[in-house]
N, C-alpha and C. Protein backbone atom coordinates (compact mmCIF):
# COMPACT_ATOMS: atom_id res chain seq x y z
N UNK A 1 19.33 1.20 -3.17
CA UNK A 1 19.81 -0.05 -3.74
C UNK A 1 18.84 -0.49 -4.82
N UNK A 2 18.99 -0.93 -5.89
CA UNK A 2 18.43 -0.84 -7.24
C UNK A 2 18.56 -2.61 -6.94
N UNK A 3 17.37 -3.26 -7.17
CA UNK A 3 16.80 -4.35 -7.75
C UNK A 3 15.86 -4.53 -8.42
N UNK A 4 14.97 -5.61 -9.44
CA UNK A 4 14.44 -5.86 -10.12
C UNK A 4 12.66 -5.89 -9.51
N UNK A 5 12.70 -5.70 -8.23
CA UNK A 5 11.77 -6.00 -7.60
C UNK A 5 11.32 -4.38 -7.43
N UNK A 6 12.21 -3.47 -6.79
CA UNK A 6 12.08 -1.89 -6.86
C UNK A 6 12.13 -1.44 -8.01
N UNK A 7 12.52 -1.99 -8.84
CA UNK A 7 11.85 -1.27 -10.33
C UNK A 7 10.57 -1.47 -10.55
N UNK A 8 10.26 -2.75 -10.34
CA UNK A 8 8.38 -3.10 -10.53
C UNK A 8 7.69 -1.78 -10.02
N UNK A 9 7.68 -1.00 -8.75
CA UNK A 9 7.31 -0.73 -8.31
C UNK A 9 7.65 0.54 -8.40
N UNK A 10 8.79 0.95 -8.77
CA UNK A 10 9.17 2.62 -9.63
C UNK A 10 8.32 2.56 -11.18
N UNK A 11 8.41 1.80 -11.71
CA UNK A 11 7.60 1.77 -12.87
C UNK A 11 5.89 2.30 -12.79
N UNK A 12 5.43 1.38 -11.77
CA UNK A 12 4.33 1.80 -11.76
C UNK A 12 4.12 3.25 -11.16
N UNK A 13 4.78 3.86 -10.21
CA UNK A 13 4.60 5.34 -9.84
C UNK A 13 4.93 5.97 -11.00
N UNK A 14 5.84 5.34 -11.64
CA UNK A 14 6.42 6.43 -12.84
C UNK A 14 4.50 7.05 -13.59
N UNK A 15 3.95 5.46 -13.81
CA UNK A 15 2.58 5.97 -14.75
C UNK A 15 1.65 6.73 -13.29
N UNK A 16 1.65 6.50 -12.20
CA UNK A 16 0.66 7.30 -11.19
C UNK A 16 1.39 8.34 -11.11
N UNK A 17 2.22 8.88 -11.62
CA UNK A 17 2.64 10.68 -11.44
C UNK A 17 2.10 11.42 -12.79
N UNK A 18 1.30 10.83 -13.65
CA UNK A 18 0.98 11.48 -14.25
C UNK A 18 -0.78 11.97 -14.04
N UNK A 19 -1.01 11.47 -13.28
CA UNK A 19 -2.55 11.63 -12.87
C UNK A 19 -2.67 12.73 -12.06
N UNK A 20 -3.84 13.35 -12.65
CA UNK A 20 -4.25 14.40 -11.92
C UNK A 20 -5.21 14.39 -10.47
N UNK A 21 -6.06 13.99 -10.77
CA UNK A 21 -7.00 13.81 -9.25
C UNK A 21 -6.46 13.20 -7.83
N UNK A 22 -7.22 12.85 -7.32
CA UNK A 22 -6.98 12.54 -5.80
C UNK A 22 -7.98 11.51 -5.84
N UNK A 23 -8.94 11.25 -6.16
CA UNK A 23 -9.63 10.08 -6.39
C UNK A 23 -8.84 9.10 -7.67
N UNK A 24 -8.51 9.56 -8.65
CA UNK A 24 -7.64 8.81 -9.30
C UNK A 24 -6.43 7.77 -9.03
N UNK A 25 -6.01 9.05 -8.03
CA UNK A 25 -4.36 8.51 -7.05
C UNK A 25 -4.92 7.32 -6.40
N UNK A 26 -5.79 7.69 -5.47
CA UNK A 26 -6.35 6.32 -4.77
C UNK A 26 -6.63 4.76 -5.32
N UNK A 27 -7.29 5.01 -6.46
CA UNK A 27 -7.59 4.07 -7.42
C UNK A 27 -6.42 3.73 -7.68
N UNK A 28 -5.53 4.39 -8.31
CA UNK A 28 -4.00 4.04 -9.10
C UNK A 28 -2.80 3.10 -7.97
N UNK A 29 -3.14 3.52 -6.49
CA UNK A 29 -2.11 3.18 -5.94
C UNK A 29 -3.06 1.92 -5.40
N UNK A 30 -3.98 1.30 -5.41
CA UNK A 30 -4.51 0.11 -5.09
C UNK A 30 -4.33 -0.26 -6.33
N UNK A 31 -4.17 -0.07 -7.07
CA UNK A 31 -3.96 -1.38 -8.90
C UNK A 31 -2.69 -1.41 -8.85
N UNK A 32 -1.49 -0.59 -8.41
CA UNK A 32 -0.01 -0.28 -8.02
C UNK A 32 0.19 -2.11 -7.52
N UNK A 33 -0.74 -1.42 -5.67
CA UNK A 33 -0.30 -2.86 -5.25
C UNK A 33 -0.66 -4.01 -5.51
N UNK A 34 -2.27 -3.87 -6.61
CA UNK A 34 -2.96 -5.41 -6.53
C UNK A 34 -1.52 -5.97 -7.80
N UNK A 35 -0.86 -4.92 -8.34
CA UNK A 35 -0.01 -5.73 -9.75
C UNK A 35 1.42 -6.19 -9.43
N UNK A 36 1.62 -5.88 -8.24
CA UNK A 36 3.11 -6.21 -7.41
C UNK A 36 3.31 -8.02 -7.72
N UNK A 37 4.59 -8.58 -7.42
CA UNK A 37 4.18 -9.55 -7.08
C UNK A 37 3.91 -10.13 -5.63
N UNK A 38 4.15 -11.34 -5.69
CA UNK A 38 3.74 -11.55 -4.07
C UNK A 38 4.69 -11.25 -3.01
N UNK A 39 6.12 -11.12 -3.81
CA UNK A 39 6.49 -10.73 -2.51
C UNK A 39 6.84 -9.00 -2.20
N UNK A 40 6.77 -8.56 -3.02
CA UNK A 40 6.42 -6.76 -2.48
C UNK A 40 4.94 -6.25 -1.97
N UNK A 41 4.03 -7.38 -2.64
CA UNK A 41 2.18 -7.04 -2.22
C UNK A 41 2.78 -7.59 -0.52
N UNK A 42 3.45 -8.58 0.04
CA UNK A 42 3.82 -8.82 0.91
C UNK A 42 4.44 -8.05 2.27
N UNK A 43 5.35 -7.94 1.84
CA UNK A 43 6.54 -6.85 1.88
C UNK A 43 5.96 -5.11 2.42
N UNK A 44 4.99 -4.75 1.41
CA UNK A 44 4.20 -3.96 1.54
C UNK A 44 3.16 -3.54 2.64
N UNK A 45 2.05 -5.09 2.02
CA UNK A 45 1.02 -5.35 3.47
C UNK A 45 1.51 -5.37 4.99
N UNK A 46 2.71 -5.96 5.25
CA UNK A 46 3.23 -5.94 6.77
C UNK A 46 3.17 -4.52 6.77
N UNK A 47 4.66 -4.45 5.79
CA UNK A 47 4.49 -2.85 7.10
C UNK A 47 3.71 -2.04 7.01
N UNK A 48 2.48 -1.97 6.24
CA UNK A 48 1.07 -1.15 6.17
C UNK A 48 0.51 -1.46 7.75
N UNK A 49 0.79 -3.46 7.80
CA UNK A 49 -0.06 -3.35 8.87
C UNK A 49 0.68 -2.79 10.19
N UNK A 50 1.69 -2.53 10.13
CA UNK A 50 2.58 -2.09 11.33
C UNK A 50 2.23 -0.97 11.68
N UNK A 51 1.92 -0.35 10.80
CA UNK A 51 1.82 1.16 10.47
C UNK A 51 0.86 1.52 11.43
N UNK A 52 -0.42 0.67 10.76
CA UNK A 52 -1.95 0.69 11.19
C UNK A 52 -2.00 0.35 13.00
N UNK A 53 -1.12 -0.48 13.22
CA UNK A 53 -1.06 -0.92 14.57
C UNK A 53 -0.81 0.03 15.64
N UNK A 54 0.32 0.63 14.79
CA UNK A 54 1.22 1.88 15.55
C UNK A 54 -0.13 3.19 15.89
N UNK A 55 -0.15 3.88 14.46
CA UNK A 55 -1.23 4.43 14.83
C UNK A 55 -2.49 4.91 15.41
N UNK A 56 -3.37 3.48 15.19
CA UNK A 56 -4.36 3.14 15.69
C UNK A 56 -4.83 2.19 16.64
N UNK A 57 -3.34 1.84 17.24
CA UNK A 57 -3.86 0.94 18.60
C UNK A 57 -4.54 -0.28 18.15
N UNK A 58 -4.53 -0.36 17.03
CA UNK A 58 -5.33 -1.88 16.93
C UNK A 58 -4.57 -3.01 17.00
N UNK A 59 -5.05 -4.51 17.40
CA UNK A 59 -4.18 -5.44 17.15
C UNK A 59 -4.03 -5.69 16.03
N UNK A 60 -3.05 -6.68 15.94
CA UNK A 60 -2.77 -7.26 14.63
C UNK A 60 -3.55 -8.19 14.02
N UNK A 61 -4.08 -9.21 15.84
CA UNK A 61 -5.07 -10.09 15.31
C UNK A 61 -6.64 -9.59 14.96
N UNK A 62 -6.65 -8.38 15.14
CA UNK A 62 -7.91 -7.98 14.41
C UNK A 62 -7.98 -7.51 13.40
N UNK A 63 -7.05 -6.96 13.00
CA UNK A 63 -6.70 -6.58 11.85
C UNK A 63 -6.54 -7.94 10.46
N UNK A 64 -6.29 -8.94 11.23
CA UNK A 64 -6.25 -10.06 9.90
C UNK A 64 -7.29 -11.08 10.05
N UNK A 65 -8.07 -10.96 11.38
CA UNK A 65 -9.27 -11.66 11.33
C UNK A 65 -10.37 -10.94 10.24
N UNK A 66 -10.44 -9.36 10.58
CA UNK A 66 -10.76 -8.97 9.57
C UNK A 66 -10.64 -9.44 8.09
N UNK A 67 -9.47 -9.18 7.86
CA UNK A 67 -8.92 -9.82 6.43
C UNK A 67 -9.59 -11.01 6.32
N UNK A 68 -9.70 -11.84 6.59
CA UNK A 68 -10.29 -13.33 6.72
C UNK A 68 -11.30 -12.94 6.39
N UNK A 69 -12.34 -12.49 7.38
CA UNK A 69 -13.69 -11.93 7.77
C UNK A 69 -14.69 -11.10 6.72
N UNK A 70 -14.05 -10.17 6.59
CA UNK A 70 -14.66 -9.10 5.78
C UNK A 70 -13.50 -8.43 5.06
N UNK A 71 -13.03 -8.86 3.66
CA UNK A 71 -12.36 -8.18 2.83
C UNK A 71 -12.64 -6.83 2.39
N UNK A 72 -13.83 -6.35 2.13
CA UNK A 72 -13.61 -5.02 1.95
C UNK A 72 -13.41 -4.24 2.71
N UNK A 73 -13.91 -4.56 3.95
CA UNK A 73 -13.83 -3.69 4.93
C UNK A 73 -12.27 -3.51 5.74
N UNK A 74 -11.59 -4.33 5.32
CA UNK A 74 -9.90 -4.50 5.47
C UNK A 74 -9.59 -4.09 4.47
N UNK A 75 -9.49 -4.19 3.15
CA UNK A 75 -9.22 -2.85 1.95
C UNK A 75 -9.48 -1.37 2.62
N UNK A 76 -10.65 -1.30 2.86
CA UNK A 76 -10.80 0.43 3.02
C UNK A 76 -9.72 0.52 4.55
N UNK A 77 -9.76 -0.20 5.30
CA UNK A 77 -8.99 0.37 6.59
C UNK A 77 -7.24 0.05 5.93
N UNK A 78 -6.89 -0.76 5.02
CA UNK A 78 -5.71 -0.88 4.49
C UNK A 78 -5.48 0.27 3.96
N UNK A 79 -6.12 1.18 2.74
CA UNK A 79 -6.00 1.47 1.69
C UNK A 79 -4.64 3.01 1.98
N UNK A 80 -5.22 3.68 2.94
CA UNK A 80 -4.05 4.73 2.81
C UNK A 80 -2.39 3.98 3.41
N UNK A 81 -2.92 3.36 4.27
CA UNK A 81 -1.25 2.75 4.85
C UNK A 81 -0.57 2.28 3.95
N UNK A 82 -1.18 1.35 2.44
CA UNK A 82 -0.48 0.98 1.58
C UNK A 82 -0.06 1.74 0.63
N UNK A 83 -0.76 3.00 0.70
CA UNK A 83 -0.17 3.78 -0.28
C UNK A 83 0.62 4.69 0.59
N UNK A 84 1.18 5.07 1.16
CA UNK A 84 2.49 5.16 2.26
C UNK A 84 3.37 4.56 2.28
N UNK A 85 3.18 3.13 2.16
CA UNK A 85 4.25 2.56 2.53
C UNK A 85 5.17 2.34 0.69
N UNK A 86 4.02 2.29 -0.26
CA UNK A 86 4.08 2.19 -2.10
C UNK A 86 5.35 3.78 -1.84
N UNK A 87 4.62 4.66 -1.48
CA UNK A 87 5.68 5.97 -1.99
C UNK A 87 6.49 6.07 -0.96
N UNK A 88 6.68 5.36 0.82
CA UNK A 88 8.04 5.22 0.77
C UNK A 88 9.39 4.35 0.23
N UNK A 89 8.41 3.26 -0.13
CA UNK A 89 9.43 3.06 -0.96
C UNK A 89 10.26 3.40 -2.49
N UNK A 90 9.46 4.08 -2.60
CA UNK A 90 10.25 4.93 -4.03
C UNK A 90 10.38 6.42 -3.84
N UNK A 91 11.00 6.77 -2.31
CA UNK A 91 11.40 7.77 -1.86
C UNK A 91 10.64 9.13 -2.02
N UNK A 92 9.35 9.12 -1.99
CA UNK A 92 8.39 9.91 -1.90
C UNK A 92 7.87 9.88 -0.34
N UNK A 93 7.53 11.35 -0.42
CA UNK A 93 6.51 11.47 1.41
C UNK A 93 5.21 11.86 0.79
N UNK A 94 5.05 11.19 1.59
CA UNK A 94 3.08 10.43 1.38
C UNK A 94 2.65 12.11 1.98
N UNK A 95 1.24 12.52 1.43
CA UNK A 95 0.91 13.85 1.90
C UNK A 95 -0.72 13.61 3.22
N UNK A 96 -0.61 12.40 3.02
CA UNK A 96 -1.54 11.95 4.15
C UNK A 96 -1.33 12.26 5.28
């Protein structure tokens, strides 16, 4: 289903498929989501954190006390779930 909101966000993969590295990708798909607006950076963050929950047994409330708490250290434990959840939504499988 094509909206104005999934284009934001096809656009920007469109420019991260041209990058070569794997350190690049990483970088590219955190500027992906910091340029979303709020409600796909939104949209996004849940189900990253769902993801993270599922996976790793963690709660949720630690997971956003964190956030509160210590921002970087909730970036780095965010960082692959959001780029998972960035290329499922523009019908890509994440190779993580």
């Amino acid at each position: 289903e094509y909206t104005e909101k999934n284009d934001t966000i096809e656009k920007s993969i469109e420019i991260e498929k041209n990058n070569n590295t794997e350190r690049s990708t990483e970088i590219d798909y955190m500027a992906i989501y910091e340029n979303l607006d709020i409600y796909n950076k939104l949209k996004i963050e849940e189900e990253a954190i769902n993801l993270l929950v599922q996976e790793q047994q963690i709660e949720e409330t630690f997971i956003l006390k964190t956030k509160e708490a210590q921002p970087t250290i909730y970036n780095g434990m965010m960082k692959s779930y959001l780029k998972r959840v960035i290329l499922k939504y523009n019908g890509f499988k994440s190779a993580v």
